[in-house]
Protein backbone atom coordinates (compact mmCIF):
# COMPACT_ATOMS: atom_id res chain seq x y z
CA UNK A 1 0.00 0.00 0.00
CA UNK A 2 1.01 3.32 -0.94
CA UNK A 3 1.69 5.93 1.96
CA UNK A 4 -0.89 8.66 1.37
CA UNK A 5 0.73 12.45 1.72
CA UNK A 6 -1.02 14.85 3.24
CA UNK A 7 -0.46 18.11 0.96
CA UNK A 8 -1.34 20.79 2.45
CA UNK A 9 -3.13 23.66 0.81
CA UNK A 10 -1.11 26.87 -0.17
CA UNK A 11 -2.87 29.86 1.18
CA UNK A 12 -3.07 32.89 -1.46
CA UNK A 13 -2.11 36.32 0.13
CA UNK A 14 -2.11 38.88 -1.50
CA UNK A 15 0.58 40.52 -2.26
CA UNK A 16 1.41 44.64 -2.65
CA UNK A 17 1.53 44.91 -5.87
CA UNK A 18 -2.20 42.46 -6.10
CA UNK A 19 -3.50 45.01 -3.51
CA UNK A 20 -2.15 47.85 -5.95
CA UNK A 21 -3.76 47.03 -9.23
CA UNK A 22 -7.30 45.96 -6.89
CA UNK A 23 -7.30 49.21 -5.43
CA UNK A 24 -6.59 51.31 -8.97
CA UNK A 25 -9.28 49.45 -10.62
CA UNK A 26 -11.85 49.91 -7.53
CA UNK A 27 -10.42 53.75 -7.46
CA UNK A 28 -11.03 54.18 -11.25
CA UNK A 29 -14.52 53.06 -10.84
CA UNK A 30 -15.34 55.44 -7.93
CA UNK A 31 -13.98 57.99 -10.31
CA UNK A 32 -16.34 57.16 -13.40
CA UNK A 33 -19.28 56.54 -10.89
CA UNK A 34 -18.43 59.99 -8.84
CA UNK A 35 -18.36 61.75 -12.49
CA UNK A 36 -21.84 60.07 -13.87
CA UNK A 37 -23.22 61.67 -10.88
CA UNK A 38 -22.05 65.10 -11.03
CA UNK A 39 -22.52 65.28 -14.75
CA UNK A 40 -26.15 64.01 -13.94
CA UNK A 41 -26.72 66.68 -11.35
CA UNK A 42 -24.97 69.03 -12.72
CA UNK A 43 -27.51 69.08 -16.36
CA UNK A 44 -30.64 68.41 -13.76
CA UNK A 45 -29.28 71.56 -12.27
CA UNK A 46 -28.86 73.38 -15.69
CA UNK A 47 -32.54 72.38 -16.89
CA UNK A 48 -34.00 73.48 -13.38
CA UNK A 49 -32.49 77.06 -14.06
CA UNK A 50 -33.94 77.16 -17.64
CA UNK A 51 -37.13 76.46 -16.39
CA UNK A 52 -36.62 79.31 -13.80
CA UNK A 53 -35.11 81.74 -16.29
CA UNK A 54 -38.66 81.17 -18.37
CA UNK A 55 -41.04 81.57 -15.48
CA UNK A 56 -39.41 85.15 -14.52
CA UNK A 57 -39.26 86.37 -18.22
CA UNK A 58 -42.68 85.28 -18.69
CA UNK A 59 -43.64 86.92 -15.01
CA UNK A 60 -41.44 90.12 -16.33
CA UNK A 61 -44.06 90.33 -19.12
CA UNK A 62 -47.15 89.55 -17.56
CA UNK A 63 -46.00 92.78 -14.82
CA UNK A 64 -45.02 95.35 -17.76
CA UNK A 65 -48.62 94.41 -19.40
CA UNK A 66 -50.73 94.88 -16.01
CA UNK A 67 -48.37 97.89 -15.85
CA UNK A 68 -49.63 99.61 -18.81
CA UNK A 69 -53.19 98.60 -18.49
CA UNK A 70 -52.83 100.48 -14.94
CA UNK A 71 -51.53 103.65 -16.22
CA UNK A 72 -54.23 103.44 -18.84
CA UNK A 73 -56.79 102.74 -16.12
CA UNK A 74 -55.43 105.66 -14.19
CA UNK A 75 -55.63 108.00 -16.82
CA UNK A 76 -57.16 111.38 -16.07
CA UNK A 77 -59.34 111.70 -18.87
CA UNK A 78 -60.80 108.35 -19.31
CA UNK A 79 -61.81 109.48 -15.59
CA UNK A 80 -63.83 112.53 -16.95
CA UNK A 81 -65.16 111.09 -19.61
CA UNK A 82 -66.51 108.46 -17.56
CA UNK A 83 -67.88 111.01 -14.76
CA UNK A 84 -69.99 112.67 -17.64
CA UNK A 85 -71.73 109.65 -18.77
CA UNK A 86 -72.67 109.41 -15.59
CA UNK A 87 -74.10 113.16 -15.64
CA UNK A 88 -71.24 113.77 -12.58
CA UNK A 89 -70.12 117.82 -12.67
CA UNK A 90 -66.37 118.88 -11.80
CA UNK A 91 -66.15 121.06 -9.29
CA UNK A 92 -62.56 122.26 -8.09
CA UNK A 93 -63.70 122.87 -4.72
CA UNK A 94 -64.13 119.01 -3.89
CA UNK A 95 -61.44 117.56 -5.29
CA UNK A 96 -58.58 116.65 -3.07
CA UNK A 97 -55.62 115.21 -4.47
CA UNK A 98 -53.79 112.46 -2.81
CA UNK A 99 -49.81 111.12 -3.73
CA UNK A 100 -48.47 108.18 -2.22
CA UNK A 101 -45.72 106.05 -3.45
């Protein structure tokens, strides 16, 4: 019978240089991960403050129309005109004039 050998198992470490290239490659995919994300956030970002940029030009517009359609409103002499359709007389004595800003 033959003797029977025992062998035992070699146990892999791993060595610096192992470590080295293990580390790189998990570094390097941090990296492109940490990039997709900014890049991602950063265009989210850039499409929110489109969006923005519209909202206050269109607001902009919307407050020079009402603007003009008060100063029309306001106007002194759609105000007499409309007092005489309404058989109203102007009399200097009762009018009071009143600026505030």
């Amino acid at each position: 019978m033959a003797k029977y050998v025992r062998r035992r198992r070699k146990t892999r470490r791993l060595s610096l240089f192992g470590f080295s290239v293990v580390f790189l490659a998990f570094s390097l995919f941090s990296l492109l991960l940490c990039s997709l994300f900014v890049n991602t956030t950063n265009t989210n970002l850039t499409i929110k403050i489109q969006k923005m940029q519209e909202e206050i030009a269109s607001i902009e517009n919307e407050n020079k129309s009402i603007n003009i359609e008060i100063q029309s409103l306001e106007n002194k002499e759609r105000v007499y005109v409309i007092a005489e359709a309404s058989n109203m007389n102007l009399d200097q004595s009762n009018i009071i004039s009143v600026s505030g800003e």
